[in-house]
Each structure stands twice: as C-alpha cells, then as structure tokens.
N, C-alpha and C. Protein backbone atom coordinates (compact mmCIF):
# COMPACT_ATOMS: atom_id res chain seq x y z
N UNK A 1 -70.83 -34.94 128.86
CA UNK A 1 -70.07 -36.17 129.04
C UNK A 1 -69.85 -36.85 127.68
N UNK A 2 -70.78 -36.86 126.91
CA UNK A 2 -70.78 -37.55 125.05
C UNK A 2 -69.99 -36.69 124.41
N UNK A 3 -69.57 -35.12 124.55
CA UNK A 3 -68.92 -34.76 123.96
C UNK A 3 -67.00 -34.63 124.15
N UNK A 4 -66.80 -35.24 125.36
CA UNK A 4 -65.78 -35.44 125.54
C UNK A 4 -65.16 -36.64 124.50
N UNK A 5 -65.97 -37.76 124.81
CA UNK A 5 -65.71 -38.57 123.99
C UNK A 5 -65.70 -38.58 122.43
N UNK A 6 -66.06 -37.73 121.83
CA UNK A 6 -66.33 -37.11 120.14
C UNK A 6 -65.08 -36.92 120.07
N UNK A 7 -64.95 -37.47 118.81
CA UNK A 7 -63.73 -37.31 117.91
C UNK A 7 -63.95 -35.87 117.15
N UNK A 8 -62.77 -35.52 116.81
CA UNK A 8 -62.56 -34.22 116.39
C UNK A 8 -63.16 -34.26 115.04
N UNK A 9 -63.99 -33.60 114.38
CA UNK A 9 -64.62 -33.56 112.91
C UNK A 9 -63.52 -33.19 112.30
N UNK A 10 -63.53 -33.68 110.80
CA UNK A 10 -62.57 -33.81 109.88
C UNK A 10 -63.03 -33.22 108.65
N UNK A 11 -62.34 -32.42 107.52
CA UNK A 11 -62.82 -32.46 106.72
C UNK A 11 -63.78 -33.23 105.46
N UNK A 12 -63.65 -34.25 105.91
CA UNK A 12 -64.16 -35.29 105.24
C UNK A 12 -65.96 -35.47 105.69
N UNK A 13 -65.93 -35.43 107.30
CA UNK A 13 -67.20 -35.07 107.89
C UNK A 13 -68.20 -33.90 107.30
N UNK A 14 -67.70 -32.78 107.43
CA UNK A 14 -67.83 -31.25 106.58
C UNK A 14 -68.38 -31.67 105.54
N UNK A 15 -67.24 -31.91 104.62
CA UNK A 15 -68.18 -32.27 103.23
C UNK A 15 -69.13 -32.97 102.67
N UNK A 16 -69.39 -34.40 103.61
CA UNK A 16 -70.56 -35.00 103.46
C UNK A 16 -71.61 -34.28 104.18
N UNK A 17 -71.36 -33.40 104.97
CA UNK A 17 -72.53 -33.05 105.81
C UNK A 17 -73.25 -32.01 104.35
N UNK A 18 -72.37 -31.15 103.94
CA UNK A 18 -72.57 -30.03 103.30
C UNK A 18 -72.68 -30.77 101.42
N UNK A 19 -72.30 -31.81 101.02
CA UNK A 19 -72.91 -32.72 100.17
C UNK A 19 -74.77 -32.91 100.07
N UNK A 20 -74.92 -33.84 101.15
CA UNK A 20 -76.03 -34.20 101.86
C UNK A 20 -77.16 -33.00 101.69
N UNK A 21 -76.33 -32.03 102.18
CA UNK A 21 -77.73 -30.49 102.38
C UNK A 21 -78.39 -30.19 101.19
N UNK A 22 -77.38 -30.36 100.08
CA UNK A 22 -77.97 -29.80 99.14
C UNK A 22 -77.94 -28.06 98.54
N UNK A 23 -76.92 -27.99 99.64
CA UNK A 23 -76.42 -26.11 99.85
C UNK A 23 -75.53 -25.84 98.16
N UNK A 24 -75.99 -24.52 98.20
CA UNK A 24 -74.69 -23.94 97.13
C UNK A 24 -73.47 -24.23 97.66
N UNK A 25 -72.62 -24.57 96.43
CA UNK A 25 -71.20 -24.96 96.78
C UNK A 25 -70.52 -24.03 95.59
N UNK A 26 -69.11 -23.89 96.02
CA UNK A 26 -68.08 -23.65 94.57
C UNK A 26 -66.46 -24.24 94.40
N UNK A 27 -66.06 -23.95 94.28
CA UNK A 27 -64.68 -24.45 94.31
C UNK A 27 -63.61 -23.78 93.68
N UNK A 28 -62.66 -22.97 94.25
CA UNK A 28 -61.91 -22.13 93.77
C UNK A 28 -60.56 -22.24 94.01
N UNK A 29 -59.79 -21.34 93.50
CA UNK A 29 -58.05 -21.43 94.20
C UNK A 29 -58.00 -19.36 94.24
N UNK A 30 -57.75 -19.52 96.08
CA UNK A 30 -57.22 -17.79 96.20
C UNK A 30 -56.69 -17.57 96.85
N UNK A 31 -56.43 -16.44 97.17
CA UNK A 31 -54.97 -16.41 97.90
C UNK A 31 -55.49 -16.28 99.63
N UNK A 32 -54.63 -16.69 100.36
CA UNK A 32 -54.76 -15.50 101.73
C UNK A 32 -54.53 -14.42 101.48
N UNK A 33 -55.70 -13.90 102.60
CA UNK A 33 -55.78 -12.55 102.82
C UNK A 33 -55.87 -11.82 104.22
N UNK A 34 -56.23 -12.87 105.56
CA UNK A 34 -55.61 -12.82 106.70
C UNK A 34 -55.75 -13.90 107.45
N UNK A 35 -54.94 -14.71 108.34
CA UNK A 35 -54.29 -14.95 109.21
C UNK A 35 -54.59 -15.37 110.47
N UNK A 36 -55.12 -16.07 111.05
CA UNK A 36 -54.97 -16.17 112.79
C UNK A 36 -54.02 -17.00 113.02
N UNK A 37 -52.93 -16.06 113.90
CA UNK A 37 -51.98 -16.77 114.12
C UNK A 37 -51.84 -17.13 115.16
N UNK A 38 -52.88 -16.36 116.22
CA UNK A 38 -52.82 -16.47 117.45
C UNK A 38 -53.23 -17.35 117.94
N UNK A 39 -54.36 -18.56 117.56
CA UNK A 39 -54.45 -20.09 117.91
C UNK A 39 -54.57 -20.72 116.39
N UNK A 40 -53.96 -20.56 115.30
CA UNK A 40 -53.75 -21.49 114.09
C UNK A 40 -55.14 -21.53 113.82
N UNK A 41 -56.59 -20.99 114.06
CA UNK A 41 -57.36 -21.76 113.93
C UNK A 41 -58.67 -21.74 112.68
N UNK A 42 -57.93 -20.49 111.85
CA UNK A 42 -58.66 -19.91 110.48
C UNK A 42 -57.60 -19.10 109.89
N UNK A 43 -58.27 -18.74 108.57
CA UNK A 43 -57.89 -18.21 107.77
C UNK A 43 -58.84 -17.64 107.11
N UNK A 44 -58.82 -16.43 106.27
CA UNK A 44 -59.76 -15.82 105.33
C UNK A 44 -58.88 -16.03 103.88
N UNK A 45 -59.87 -16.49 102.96
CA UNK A 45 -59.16 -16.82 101.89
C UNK A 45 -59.89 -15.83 100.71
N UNK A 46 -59.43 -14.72 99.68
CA UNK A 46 -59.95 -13.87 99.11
C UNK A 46 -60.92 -12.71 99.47
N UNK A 47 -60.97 -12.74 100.98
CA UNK A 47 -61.56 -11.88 101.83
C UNK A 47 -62.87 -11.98 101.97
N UNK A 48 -63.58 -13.18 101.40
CA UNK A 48 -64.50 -13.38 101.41
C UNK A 48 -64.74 -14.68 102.15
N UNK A 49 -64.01 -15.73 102.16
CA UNK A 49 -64.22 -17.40 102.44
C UNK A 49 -63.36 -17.59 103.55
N UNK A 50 -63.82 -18.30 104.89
CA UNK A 50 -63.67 -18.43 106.01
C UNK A 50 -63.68 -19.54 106.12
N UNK A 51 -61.93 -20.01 106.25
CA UNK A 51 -61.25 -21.44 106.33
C UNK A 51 -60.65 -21.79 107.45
N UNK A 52 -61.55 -22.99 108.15
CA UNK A 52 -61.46 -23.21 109.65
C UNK A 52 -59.50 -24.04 109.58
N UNK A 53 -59.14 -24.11 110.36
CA UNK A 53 -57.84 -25.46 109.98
C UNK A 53 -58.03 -26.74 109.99
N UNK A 54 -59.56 -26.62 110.34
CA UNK A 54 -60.47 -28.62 110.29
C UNK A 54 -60.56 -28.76 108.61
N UNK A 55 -60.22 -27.97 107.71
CA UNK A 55 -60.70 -27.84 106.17
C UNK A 55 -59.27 -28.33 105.81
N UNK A 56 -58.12 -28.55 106.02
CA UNK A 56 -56.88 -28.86 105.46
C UNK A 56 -57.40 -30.25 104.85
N UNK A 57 -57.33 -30.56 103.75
CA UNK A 57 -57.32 -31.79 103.22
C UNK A 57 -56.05 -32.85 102.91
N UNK A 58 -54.83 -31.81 103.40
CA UNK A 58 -53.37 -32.47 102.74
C UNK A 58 -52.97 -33.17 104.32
N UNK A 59 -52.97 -34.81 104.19
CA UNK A 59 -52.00 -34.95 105.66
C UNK A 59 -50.86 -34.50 106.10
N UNK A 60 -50.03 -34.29 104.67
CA UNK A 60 -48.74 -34.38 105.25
C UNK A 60 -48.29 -32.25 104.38
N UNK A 61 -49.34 -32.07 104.65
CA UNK A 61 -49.30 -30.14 105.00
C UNK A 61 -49.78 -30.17 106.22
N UNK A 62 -48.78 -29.96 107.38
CA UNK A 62 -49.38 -29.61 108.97
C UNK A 62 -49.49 -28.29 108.74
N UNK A 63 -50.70 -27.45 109.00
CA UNK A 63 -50.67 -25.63 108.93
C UNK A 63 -50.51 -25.26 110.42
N UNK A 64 -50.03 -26.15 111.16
CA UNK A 64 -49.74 -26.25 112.52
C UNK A 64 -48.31 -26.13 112.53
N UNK A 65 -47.08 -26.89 111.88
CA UNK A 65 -45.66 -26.94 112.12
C UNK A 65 -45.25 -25.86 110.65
N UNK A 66 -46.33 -25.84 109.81
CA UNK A 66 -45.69 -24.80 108.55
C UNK A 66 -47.31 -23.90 108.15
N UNK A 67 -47.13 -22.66 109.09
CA UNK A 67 -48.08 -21.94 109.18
C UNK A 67 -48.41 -21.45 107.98
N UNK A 68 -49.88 -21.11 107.76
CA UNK A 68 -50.25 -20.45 106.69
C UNK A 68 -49.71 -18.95 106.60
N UNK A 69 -49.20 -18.18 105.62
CA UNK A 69 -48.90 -17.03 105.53
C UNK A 69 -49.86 -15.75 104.36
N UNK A 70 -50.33 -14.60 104.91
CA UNK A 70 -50.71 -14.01 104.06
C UNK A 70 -50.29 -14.14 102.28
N UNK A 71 -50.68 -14.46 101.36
CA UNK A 71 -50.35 -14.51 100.10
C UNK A 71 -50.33 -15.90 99.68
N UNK A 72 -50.51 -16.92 100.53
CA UNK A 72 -50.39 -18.27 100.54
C UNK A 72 -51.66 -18.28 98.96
N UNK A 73 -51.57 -19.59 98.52
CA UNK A 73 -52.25 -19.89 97.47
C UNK A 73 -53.07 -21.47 97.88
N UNK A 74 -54.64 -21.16 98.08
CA UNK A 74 -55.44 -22.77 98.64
C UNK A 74 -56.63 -22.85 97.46
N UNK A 75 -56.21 -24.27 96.99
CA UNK A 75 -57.21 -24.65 96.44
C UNK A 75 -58.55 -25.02 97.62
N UNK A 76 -59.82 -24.27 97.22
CA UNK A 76 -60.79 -24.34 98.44
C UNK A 76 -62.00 -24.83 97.66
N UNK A 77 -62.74 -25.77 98.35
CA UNK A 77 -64.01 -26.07 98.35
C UNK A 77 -65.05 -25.24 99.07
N UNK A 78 -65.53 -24.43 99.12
CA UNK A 78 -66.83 -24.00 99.97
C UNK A 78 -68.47 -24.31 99.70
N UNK A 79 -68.48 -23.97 100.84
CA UNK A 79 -70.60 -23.63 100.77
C UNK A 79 -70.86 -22.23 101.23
N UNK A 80 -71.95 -22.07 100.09
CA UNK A 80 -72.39 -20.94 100.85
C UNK A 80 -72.89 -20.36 102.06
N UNK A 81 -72.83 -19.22 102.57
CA UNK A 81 -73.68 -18.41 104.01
C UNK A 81 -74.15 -17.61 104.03
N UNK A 82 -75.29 -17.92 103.70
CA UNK A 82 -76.36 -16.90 103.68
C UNK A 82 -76.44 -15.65 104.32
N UNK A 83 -75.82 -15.79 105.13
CA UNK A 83 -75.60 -14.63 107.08
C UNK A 83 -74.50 -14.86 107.69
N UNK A 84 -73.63 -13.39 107.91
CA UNK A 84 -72.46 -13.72 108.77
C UNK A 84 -71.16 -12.46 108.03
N UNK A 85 -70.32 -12.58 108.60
CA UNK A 85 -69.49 -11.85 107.85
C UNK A 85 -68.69 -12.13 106.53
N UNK A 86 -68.61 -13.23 106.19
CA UNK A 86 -68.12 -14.05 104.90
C UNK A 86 -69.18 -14.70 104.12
N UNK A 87 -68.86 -14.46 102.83
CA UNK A 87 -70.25 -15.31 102.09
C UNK A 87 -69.81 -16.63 101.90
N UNK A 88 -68.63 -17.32 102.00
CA UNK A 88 -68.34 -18.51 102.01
C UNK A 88 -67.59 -19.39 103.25
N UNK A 89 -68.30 -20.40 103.26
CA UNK A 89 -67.11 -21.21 104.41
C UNK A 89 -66.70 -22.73 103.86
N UNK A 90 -65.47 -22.46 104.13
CA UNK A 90 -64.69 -23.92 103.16
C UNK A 90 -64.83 -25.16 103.64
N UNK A 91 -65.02 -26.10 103.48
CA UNK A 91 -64.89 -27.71 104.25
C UNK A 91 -64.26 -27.96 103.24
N UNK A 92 -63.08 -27.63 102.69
CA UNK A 92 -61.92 -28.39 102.26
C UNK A 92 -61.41 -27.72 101.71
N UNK A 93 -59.74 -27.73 102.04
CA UNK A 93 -58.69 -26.51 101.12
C UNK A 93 -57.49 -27.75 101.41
N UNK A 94 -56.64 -27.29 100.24
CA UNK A 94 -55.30 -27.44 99.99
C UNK A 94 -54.36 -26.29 99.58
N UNK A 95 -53.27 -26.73 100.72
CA UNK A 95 -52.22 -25.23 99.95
C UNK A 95 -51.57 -25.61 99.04
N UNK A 96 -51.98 -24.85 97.76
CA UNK A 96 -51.45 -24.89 96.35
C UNK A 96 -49.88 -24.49 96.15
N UNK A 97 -49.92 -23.18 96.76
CA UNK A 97 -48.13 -22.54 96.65
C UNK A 97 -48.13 -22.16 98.15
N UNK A 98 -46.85 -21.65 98.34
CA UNK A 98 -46.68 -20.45 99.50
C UNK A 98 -46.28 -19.11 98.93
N UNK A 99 -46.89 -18.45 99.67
CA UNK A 99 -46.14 -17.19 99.32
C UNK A 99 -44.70 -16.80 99.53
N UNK A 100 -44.08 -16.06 98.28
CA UNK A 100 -42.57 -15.42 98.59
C UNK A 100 -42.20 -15.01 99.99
N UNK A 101 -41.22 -15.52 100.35
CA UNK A 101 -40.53 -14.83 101.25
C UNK A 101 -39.91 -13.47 101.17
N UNK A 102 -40.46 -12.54 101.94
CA UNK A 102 -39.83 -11.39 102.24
C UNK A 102 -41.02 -10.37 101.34
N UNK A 103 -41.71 -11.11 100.29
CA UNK A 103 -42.18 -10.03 99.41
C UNK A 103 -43.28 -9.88 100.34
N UNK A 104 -43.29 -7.73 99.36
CA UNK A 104 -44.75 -7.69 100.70
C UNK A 104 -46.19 -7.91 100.00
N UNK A 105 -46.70 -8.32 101.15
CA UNK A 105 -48.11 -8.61 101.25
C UNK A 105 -49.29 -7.75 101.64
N UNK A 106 -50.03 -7.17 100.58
CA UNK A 106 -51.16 -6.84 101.46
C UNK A 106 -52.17 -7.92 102.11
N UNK A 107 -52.51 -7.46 103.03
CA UNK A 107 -53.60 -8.40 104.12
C UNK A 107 -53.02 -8.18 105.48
N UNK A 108 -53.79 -8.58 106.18
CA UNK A 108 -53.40 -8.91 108.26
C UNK A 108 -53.02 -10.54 108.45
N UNK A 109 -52.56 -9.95 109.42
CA UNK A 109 -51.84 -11.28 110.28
C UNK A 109 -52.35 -11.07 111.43
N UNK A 110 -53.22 -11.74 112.81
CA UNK A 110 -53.59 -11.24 113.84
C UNK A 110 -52.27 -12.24 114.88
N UNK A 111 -51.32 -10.99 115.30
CA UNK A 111 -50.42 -11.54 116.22
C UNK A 111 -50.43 -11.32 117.73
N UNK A 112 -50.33 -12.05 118.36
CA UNK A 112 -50.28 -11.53 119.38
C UNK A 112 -48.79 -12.09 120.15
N UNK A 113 -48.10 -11.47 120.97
CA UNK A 113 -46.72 -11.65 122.05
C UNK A 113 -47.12 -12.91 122.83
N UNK A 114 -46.70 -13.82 123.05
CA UNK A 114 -46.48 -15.39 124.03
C UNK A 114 -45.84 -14.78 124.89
C-alpha cells in the first residue's frame, strides 16, 4: 500500500544514495553498445556500464520521445558492482552526441514486433 504512493526515484536520489555509501565511483563519456528498445528501460554503455532510463540527467532529452540509439555518445556517472553482469551501474548520464544516421553500428538493439 506505501509503495503505491512512492514517487518514482530520480537520478538525483541515486546519486546521493551512492554519494552517501562511500562506493567506488567514476565518470566517463562512451558510447552505446546495446539497446532495450522493447520497454525504453536501459542501456549498456561501453559494454560494461548498465544505464537504467531513471539515470537521464537532461530534462529536456526525453530517451522516451528521442530514443537512445546504438553508437549514441553519454556522458555517465557510475558506481561500482562488485557482482552481476556489468562492472558498472550509472546514476547519472547525459547524451553527449547521437549517433550518425544510417552509419553502421556494431552492437544490439533488443526489438521486438507491437
């Protein structure tokens, strides 16, 4: 019932939480490297760092109405993870560039048919 009422965590939440801990952090700019397109709801950034879409720090970049694309360019904040399939997870990115249109990309896109 309390969690209905919870507001959606923000990047801003993230980072004080992960401030606070005292965890390894870094801060980088890399490219995409794949994609969920099928609910908007991550990204892998250098094939290593696992960027939820709660990590967007730009208001007025919706990655909802102008999707992230393989080759995209995000300035990312992460912390480290000790365990898991990525050694990093971001609580805060900005998209730096987009990637070319039409040029190809290595990486995945996970699509699925509506």
């Amino acid at each position: 019932a309390r969690r209905r009422g919870a507001a959606p965590r923000r990047w801003q939440d993230e980072e004080a939480d992960v401030l606070a801990s005292g965890c390894v952090t870094r801060s980088f700019e890399g490219a995409v490297t794949m994609v969920d397109t099928v609910h908007d709801a991550f990204c892998v950034v250098d094939g290593d760092c696992y960027v939820p879409a709660s990590a967007n720090a730009k208001d007025d970049d919706d990655w909802a109405a102008a999707p992230l694309r393989v080759g995209d360019v995000l300035s990312v904040r992460a912390a480290h993870r000790p365990q898991g399939r990525n050694k990093w997870t971001a609580y805060r990115a900005e998209r730096v560039s987009r990637a070319p249109p039409g040029k190809a990309r290595r990486g995945r896109e996970k699509r699925v048919e509506r």
